[in-house]
C-alpha atoms as a PDB file:
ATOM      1  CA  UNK A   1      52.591 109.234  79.207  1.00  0.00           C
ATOM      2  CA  UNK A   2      49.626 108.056  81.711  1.00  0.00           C
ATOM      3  CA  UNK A   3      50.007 105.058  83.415  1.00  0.00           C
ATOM      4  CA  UNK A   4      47.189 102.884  83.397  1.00  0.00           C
ATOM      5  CA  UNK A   5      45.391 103.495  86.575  1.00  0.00           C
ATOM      6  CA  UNK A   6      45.628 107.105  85.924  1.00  0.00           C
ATOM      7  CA  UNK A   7      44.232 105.943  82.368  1.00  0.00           C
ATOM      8  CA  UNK A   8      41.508 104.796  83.776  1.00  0.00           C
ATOM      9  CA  UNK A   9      40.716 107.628  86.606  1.00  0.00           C
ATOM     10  CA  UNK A  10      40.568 110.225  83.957  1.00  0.00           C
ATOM     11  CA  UNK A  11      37.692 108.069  82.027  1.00  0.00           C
ATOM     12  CA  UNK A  12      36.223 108.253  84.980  1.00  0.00           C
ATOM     13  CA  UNK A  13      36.335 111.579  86.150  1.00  0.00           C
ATOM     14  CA  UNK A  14      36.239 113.693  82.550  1.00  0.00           C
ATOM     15  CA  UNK A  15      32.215 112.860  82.158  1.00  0.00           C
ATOM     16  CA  UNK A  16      31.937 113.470  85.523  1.00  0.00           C
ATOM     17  CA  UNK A  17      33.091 116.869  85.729  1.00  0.00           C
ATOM     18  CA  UNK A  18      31.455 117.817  82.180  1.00  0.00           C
ATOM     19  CA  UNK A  19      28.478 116.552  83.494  1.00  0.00           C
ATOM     20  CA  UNK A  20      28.712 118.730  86.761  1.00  0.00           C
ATOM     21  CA  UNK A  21      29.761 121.614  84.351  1.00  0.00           C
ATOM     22  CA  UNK A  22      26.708 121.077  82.632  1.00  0.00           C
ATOM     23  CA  UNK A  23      24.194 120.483  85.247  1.00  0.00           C
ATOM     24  CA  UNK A  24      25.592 123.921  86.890  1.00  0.00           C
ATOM     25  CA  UNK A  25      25.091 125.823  83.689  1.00  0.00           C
ATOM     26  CA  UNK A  26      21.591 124.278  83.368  1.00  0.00           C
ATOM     27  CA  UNK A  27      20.605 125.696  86.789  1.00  0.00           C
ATOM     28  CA  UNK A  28      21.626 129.066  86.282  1.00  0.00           C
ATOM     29  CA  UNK A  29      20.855 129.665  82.943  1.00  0.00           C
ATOM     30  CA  UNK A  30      17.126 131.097  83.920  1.00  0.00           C
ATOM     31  CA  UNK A  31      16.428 135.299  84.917  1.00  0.00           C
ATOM     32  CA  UNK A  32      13.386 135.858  86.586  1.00  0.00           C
ATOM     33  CA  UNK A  33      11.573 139.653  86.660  1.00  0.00           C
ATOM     34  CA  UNK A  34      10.339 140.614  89.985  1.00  0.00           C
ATOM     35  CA  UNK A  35       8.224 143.716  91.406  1.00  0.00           C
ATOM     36  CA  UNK A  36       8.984 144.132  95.111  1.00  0.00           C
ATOM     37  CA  UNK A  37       8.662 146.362  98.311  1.00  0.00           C
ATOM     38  CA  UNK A  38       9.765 147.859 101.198  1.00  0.00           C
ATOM     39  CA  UNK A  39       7.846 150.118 104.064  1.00  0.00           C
ATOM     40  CA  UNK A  40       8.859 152.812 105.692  1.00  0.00           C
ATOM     41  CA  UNK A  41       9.590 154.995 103.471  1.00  0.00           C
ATOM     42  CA  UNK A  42       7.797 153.449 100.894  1.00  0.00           C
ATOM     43  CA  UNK A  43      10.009 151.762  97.852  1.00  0.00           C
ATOM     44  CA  UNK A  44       8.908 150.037  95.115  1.00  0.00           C
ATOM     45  CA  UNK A  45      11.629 147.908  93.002  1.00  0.00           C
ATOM     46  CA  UNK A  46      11.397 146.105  89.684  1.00  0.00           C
ATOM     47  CA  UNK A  47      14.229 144.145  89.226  1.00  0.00           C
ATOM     48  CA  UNK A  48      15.873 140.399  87.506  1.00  0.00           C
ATOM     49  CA  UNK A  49      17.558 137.521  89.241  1.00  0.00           C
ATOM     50  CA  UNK A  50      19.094 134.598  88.096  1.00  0.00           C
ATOM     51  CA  UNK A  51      17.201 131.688  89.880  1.00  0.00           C
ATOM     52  CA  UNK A  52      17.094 127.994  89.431  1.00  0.00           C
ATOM     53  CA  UNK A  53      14.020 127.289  88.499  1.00  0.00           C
ATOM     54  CA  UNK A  54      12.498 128.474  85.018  1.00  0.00           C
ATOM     55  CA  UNK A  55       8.927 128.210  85.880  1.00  0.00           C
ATOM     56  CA  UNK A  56       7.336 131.341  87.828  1.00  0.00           C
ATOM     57  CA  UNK A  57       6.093 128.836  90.101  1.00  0.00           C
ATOM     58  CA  UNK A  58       9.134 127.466  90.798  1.00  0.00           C
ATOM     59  CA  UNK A  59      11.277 130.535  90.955  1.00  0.00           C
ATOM     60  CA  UNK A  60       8.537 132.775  93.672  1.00  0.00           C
ATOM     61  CA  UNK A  61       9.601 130.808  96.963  1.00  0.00           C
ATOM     62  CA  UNK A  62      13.329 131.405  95.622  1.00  0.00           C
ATOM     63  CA  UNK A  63      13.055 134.789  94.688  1.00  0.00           C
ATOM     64  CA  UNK A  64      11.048 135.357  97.647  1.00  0.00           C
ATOM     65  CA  UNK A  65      13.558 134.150 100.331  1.00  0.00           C
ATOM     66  CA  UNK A  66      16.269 136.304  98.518  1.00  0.00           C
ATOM     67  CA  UNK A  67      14.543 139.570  98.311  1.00  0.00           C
ATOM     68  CA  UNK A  68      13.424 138.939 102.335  1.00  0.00           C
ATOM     69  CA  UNK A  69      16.754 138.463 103.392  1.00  0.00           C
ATOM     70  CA  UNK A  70      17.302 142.187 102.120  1.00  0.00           C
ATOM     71  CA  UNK A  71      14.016 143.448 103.993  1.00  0.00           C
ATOM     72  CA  UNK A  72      12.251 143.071 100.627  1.00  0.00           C
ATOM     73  CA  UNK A  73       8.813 142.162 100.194  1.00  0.00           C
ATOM     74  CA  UNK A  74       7.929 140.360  96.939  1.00  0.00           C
ATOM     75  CA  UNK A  75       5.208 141.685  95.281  1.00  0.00           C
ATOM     76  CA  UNK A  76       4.904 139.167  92.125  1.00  0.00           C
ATOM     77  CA  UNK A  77       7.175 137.308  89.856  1.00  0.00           C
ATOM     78  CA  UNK A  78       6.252 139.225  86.138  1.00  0.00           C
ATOM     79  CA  UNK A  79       8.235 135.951  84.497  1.00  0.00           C
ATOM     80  CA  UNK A  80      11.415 133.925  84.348  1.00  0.00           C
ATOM     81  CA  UNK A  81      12.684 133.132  80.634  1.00  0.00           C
ATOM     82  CA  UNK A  82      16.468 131.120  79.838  1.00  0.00           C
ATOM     83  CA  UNK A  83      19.319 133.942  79.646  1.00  0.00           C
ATOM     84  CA  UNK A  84      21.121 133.999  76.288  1.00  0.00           C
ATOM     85  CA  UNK A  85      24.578 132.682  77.498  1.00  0.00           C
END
């Protein structure tokens, strides 16, 4: 049996976490296409990422960064659409 304050912290905390749960799911549930580069020797990469934003506005600076960070260049953002899970 719960006591009462521990009643009252689990009303508190169970939307909190689903909400958190949600939110996460939410951010993550978008795959964007990409066409990058790298020099020297020349290779050219199409590839998906899961990104936050599902816009291909929003997800270029994102994708961008990522693909840098691996000596990438981006080369354009084909499209981002919601993954099926």
């Amino acid at each position: 049996m719960l006591s009462p304050m521990k009643r009252k912290l689990l009303h508190i905390l169970a939307p909190l976490a689903l909400s958190l749960v949600a939110a996460t799911a939410a951010q993550a549930a978008c795959v964007a296409e990409y066409k990058a580069k790298r020099d020297n020797p020349l290779e050219l990469r199409y590839g998906t990422m899961q990104v936050s934003s599902c816009s291909v506005q929003g997800a270029t600076p994102e994708v961008r960064t990522r693909l840098q960070q691996n000596g990438w260049t981006l080369l354009k953002v084909i499209s981002v659409s919601r993954s099926g899970g």
